[in-house]
C-alpha atoms as a PDB file:
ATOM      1  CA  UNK A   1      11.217 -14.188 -21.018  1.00  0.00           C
ATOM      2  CA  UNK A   2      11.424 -13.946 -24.930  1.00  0.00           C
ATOM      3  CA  UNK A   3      13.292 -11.150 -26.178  1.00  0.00           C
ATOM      4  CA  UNK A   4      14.763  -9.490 -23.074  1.00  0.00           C
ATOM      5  CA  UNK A   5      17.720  -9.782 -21.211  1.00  0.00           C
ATOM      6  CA  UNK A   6      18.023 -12.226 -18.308  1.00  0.00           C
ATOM      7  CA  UNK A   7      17.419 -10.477 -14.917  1.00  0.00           C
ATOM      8  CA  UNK A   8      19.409 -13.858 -13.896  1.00  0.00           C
ATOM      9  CA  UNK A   9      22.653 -12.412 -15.354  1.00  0.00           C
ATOM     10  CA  UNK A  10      22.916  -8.979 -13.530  1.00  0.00           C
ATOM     11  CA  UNK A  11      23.511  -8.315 -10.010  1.00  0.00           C
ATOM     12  CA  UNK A  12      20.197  -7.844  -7.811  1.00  0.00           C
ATOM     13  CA  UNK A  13      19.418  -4.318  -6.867  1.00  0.00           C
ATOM     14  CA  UNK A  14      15.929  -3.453  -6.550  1.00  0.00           C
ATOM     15  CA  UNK A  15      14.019   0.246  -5.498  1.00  0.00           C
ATOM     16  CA  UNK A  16      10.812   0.698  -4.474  1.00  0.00           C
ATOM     17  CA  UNK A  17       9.213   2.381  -7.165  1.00  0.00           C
ATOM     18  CA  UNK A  18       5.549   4.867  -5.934  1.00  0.00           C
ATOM     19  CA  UNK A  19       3.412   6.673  -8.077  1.00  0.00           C
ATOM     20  CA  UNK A  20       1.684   9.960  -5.930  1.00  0.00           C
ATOM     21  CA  UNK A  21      -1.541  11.736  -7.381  1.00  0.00           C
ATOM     22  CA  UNK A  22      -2.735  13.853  -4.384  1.00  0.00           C
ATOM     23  CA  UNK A  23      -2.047  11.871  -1.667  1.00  0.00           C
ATOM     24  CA  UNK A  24      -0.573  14.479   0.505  1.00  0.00           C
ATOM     25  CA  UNK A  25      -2.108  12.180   3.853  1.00  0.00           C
ATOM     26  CA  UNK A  26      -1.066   9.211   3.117  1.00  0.00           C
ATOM     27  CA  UNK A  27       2.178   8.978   1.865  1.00  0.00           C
ATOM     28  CA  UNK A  28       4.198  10.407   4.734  1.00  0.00           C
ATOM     29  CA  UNK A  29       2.924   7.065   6.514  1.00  0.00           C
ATOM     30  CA  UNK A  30       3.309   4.526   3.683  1.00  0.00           C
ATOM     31  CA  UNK A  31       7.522   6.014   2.648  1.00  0.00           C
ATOM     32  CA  UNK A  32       7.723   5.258   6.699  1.00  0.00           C
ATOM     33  CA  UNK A  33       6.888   1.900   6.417  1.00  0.00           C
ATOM     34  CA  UNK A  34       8.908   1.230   3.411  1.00  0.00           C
ATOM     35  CA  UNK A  35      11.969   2.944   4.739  1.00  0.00           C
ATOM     36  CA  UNK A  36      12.180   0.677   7.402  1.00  0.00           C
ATOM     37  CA  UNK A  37      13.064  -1.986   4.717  1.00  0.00           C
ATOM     38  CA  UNK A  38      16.095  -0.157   3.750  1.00  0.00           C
ATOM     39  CA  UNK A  39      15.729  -0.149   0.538  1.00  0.00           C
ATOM     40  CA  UNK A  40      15.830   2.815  -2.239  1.00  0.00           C
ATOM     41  CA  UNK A  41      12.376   5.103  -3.221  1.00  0.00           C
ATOM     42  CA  UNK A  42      11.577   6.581  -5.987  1.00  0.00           C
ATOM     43  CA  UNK A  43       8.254   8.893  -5.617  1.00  0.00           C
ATOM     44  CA  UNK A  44       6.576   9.732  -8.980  1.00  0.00           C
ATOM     45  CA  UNK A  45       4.691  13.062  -8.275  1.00  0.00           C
ATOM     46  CA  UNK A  46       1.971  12.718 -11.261  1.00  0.00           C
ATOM     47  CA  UNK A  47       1.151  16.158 -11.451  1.00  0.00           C
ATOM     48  CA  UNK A  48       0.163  16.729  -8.152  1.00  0.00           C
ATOM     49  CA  UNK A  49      -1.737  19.826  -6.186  1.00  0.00           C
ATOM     50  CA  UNK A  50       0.391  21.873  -4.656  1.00  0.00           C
ATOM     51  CA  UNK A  51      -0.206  20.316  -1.005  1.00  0.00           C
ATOM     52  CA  UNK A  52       1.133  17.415  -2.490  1.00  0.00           C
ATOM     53  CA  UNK A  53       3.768  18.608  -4.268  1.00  0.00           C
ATOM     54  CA  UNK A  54       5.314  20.381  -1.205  1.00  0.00           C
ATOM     55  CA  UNK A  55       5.044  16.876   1.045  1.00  0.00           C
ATOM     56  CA  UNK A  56       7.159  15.064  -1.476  1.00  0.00           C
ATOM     57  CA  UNK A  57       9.982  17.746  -1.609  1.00  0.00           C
ATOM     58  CA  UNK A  58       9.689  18.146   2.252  1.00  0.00           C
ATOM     59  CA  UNK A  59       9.504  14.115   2.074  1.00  0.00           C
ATOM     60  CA  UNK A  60      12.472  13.772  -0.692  1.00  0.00           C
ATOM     61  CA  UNK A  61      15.054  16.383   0.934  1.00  0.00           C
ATOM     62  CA  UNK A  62      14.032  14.672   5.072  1.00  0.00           C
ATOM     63  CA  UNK A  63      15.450  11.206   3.605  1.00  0.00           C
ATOM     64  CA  UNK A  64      17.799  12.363   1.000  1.00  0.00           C
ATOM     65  CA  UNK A  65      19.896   9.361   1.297  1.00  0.00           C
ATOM     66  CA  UNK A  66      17.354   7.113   0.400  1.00  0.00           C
ATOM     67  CA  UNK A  67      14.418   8.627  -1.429  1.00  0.00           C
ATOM     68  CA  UNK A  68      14.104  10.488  -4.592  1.00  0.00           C
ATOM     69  CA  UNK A  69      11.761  12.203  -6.455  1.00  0.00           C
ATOM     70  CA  UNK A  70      10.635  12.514 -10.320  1.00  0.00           C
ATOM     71  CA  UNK A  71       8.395  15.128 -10.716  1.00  0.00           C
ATOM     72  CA  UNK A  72       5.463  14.880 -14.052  1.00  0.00           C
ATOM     73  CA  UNK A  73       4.642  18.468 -14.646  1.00  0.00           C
ATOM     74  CA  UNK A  74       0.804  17.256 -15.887  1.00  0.00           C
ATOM     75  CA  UNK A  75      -0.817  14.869 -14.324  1.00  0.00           C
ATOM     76  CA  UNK A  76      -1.057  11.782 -16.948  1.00  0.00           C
ATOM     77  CA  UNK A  77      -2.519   8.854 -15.223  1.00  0.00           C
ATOM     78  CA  UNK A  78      -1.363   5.647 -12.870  1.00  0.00           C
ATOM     79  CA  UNK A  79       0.005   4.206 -15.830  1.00  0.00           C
ATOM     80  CA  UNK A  80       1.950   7.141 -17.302  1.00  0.00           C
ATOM     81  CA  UNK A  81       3.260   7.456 -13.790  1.00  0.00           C
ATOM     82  CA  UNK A  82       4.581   4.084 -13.673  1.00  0.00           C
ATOM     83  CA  UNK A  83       6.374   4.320 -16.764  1.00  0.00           C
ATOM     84  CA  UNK A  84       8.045   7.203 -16.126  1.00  0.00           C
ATOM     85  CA  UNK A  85       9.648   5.710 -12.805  1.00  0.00           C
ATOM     86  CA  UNK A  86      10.637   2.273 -15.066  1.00  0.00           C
ATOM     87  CA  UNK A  87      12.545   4.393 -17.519  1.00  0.00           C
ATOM     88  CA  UNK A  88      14.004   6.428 -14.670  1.00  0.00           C
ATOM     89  CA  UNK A  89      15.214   3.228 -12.514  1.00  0.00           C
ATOM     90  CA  UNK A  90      16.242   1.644 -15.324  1.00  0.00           C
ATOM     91  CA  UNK A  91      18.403   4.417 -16.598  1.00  0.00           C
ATOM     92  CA  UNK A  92      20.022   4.109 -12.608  1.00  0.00           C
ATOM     93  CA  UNK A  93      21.235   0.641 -13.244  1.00  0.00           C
ATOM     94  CA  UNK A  94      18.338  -1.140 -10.820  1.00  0.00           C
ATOM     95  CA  UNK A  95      17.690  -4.481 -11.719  1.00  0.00           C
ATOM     96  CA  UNK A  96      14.005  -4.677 -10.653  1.00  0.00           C
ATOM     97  CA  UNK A  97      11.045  -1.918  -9.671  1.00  0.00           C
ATOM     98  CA  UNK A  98       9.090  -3.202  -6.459  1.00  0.00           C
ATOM     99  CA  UNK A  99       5.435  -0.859  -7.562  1.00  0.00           C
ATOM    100  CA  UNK A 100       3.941   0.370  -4.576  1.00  0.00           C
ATOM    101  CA  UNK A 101       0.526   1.871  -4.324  1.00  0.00           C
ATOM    102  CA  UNK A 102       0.950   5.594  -2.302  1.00  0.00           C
ATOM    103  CA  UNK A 103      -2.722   5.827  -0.484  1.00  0.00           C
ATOM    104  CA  UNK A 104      -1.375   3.055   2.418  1.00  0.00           C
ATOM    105  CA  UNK A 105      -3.639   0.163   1.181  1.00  0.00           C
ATOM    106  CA  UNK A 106      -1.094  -2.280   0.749  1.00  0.00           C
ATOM    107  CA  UNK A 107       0.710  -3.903   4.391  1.00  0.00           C
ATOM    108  CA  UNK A 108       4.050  -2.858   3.586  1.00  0.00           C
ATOM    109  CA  UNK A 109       5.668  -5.628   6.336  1.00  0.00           C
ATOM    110  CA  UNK A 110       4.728  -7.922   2.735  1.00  0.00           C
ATOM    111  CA  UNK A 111       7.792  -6.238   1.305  1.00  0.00           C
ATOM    112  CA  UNK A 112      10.336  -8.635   2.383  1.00  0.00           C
ATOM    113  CA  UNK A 113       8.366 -11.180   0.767  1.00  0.00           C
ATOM    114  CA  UNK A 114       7.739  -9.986  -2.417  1.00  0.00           C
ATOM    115  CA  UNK A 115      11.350  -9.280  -2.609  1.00  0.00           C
ATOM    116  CA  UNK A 116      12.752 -12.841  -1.609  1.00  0.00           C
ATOM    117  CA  UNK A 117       9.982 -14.567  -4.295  1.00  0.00           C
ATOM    118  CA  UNK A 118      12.051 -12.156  -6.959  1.00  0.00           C
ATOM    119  CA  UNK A 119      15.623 -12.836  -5.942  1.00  0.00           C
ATOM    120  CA  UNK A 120      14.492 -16.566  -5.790  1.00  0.00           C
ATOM    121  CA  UNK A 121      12.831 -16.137  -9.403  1.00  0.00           C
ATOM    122  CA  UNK A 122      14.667 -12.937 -10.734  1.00  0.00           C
ATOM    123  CA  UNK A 123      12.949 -13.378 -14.499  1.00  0.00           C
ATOM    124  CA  UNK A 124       9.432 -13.824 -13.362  1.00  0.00           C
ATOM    125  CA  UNK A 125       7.200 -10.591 -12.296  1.00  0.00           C
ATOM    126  CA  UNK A 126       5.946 -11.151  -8.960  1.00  0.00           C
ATOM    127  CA  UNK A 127       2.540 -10.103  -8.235  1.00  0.00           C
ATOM    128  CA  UNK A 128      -0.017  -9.273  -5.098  1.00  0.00           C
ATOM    129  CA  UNK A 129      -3.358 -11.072  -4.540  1.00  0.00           C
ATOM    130  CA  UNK A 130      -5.239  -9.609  -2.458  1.00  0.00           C
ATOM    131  CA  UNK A 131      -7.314 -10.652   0.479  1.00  0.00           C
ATOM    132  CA  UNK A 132      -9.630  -7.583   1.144  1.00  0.00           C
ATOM    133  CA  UNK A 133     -10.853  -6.674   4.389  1.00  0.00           C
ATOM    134  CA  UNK A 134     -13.508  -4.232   2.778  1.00  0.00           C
ATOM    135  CA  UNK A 135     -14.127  -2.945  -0.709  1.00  0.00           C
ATOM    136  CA  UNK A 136     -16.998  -1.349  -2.571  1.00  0.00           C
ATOM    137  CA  UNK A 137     -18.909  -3.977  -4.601  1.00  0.00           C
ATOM    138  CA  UNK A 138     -18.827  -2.119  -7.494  1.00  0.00           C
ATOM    139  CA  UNK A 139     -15.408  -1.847  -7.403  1.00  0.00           C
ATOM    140  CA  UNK A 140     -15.550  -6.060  -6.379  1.00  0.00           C
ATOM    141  CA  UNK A 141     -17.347  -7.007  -9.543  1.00  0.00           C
ATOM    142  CA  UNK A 142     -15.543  -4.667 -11.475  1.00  0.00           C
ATOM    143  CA  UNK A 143     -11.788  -6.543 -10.554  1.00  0.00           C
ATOM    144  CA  UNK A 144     -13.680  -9.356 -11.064  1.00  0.00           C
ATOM    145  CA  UNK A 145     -14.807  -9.068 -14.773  1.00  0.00           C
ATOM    146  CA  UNK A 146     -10.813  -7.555 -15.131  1.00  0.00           C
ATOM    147  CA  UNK A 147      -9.986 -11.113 -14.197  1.00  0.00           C
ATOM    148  CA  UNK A 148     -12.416 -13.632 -16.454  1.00  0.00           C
ATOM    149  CA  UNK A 149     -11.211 -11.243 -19.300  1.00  0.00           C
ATOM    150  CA  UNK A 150      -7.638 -11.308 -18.308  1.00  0.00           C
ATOM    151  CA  UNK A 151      -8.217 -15.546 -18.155  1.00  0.00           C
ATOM    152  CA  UNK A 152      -9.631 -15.160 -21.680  1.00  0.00           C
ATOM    153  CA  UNK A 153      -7.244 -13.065 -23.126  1.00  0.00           C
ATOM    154  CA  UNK A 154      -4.180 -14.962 -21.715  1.00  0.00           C
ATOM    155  CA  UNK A 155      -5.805 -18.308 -21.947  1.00  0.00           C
ATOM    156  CA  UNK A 156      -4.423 -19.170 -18.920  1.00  0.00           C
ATOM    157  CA  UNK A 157      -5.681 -19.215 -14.960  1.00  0.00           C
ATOM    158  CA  UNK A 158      -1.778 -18.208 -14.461  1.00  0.00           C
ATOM    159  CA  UNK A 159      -2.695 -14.607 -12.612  1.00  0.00           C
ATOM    160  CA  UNK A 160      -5.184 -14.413 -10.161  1.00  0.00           C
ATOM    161  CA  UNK A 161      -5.216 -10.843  -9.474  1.00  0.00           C
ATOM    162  CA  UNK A 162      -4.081  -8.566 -13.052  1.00  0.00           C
ATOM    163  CA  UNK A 163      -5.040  -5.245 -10.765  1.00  0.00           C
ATOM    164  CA  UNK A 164      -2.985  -4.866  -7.859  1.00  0.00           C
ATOM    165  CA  UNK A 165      -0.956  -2.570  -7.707  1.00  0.00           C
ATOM    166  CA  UNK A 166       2.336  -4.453  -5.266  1.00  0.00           C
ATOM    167  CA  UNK A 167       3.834  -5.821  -7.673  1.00  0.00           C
ATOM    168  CA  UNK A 168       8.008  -6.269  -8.516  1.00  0.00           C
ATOM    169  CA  UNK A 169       8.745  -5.743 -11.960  1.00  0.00           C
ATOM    170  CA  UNK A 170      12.097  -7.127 -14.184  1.00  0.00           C
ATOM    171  CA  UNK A 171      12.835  -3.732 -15.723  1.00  0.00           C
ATOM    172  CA  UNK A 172      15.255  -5.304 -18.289  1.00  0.00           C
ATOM    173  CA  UNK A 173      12.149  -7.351 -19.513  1.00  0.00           C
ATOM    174  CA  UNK A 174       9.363  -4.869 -18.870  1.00  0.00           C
ATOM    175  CA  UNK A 175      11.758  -2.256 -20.680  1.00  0.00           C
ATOM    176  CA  UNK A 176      11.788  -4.167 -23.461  1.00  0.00           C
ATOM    177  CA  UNK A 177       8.071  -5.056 -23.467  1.00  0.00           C
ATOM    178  CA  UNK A 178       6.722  -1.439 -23.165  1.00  0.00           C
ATOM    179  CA  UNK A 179       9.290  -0.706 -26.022  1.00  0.00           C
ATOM    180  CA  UNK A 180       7.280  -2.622 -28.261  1.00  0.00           C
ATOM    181  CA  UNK A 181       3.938  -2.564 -26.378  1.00  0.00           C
ATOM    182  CA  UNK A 182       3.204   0.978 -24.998  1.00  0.00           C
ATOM    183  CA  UNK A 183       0.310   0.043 -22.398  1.00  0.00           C
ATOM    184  CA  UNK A 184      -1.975   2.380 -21.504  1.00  0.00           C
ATOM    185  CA  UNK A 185      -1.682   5.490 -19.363  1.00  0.00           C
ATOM    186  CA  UNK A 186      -4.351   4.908 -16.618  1.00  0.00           C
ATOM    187  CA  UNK A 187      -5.693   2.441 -14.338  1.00  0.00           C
ATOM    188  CA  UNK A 188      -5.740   0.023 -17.631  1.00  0.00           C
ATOM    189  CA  UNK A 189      -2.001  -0.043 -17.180  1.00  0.00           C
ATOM    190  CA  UNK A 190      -2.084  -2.622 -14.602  1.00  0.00           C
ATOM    191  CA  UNK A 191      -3.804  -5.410 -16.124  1.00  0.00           C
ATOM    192  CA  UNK A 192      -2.548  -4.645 -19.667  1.00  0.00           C
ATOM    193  CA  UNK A 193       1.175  -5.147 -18.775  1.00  0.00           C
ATOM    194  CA  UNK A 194       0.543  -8.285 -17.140  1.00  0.00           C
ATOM    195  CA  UNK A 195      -1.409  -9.393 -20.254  1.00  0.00           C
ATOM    196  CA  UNK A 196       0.920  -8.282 -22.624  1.00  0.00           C
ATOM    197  CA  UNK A 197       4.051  -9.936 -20.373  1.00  0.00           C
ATOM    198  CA  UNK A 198       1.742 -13.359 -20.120  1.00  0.00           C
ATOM    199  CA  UNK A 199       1.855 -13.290 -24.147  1.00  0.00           C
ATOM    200  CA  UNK A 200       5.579 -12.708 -24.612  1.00  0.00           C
ATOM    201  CA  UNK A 201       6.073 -15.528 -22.348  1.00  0.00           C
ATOM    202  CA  UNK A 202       6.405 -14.128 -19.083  1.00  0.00           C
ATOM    203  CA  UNK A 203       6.424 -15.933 -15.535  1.00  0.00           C
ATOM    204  CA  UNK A 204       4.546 -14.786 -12.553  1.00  0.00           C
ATOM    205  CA  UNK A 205       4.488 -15.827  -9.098  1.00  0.00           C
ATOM    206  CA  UNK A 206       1.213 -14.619  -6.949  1.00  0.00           C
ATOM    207  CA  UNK A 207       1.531 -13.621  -3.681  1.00  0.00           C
ATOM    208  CA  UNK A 208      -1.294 -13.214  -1.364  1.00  0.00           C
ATOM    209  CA  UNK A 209      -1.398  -9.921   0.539  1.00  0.00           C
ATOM    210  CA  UNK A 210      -3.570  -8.325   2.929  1.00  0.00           C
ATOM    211  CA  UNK A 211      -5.302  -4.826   1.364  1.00  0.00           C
ATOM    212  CA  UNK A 212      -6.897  -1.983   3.578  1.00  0.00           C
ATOM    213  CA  UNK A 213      -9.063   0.075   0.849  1.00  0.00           C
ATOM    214  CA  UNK A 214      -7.991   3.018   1.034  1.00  0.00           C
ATOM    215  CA  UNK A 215      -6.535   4.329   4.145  1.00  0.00           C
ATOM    216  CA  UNK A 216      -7.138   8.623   3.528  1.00  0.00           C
ATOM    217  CA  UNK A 217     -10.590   7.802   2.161  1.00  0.00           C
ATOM    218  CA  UNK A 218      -9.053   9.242  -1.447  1.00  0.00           C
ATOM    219  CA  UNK A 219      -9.701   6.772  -4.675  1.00  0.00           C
ATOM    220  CA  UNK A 220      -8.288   8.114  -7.806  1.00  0.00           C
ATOM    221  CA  UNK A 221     -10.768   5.504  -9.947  1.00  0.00           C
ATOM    222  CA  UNK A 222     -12.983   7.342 -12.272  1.00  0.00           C
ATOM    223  CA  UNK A 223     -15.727   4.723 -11.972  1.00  0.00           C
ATOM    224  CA  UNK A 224     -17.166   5.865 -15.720  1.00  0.00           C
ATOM    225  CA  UNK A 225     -13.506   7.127 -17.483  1.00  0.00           C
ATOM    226  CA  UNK A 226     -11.595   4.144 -16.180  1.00  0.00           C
ATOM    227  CA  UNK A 227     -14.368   1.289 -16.582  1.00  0.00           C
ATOM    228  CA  UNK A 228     -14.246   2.855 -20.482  1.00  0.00           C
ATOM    229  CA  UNK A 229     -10.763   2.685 -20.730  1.00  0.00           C
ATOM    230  CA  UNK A 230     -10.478  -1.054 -19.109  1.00  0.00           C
ATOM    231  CA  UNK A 231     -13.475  -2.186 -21.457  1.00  0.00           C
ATOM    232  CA  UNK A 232     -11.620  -0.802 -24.668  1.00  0.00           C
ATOM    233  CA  UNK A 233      -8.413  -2.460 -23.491  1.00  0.00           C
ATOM    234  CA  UNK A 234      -9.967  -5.558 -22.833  1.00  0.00           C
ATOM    235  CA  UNK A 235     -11.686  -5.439 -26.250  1.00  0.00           C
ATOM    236  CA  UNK A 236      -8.183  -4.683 -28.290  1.00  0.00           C
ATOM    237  CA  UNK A 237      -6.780  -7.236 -25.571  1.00  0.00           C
ATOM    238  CA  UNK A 238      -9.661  -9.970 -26.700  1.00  0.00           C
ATOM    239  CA  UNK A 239      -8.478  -9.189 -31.058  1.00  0.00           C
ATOM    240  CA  UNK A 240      -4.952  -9.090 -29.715  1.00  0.00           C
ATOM    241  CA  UNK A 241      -4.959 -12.790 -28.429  1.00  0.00           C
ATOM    242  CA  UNK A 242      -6.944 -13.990 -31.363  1.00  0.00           C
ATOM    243  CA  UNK A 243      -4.224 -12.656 -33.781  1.00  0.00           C
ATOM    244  CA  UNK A 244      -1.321 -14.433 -31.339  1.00  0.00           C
ATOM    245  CA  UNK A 245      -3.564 -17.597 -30.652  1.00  0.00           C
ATOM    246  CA  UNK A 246      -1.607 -20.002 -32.193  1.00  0.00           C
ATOM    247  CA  UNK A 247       1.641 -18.754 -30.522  1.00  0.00           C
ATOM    248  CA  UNK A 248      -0.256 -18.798 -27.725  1.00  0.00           C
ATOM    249  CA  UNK A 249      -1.450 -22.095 -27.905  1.00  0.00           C
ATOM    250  CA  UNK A 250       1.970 -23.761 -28.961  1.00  0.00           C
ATOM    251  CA  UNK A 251       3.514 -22.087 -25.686  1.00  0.00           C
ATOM    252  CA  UNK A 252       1.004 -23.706 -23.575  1.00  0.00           C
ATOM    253  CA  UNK A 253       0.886 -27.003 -25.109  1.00  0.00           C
ATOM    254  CA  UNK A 254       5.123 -27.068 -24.747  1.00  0.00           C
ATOM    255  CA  UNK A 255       5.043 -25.216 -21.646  1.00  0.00           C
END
């Protein structure tokens, strides 16, 4: 990827990276599962309620060895959340952040996959595409627009799903990206980065995945806040790709 170090070069060492908003019944269940892969957890408490709160500390200090916790005094959005737990892992000398949603949608036995696809492919950010079982059809047609403007604004069929949210991130590259490119704090975050990483040159490899939606009943999406917030970022997205279009273009043409 242009302008970042090579995830190639450095040794592998990845952590499981899981932003928490209130989702004191859920996340005992999901850390489970992912502990059972052995592999390191950061839990980003987004401002929680205090229910919340106290299950991460009871959840951090049961599995000290393994898990830690970064606690966001206000609560700031998905995004925000996300960002915060980059910059933390990065700062720890991990190699790569495997983003994990908390509310137990995502079939964690996928983990080994995602994380052989990114030793295999260490530059390129690997990303889940769902099969859902169920979902609301608002919430259907609203991924779905995400994606024909994603396909627009990246001029490219290259990711089929710019929303979910299992995905294992490069940090050297992503550092460098949100350096320059500070995405947005909310539920835009998700498709923005993977726009913004599909203009600087960025690989991806799709994975499909199977999604339960959502397992405690408890949806953070504020259908009217966050469709605003993904229509303006689409819209600065759209202006954004016509001012890189010929970059764009040349990549694809010698791609």
């Amino acid at each position: 990827m242009a302008a970042s170090a090579s995830a190639a070069n450095c040794p592998y060492r990845a952590a499981v990276l899981i932003p928490v908003y209130d989702h004191e019944d859920a996340i005992g269940d999901t850390l489970n599962q992912v502990l059972r892969h052995a592999c390191p957890v950061l839990l980003v408490d987004d401002g929680s309620g205090e229910p919340c709160r106290a299950r991460l500390v009871e959840l951090s200090n049961d599995n000290a060895r393994q898990v830690s916790l970064l606690r966001l005094e206000k609560n700031g959005g998905k995004g925000a959340a996300v960002k915060a737990g980059l910059k933390a892992l990065a700062a720890q000398g991990f190699s790569h952040a495997i983003q994990l949603d908390a509310d137990g949608q995502h079939e964690i036995s996928d983990l080994p996959r995602f994380l052989a696809a990114s030793k295999a492919d260490p530059d390129s950010l690997v990303s889940g595409f769902p099969q859902y079982n169920n979902v609301p059809l608002i919430r259907f047609y609203s991924r779905y627009l995400t994606h024909v403007w994603v396909w627009v604004n990246t001029l490219s069929f290259a990711i089929k799903d710019s929303m979910c949210g299992f995905r294992v991130y490069p940090l050297a590259a992503v550092s460098a990206l949100l350096a320059r490119e500070p995405c947005g704090d909310r539920m835009e975050f998700d498709p923005e980065v993977m726009v913004r990483w599909s203009w600087r040159g960025g690989r991806v490899i799709n994975l499909p995945i199977r999604v339960r939606y959502p397992l405690d009943g408890v949806s953070h999406f504020n259908l009217w806040q966050d469709n605003l917030l993904i229509t303006w970022m689409h819209t600065r997205l759209f202006f954004g790709m016509l001012y890189r279009l010929p970059s764009i273009l040349w990549r694809r043409l010698n791609g």
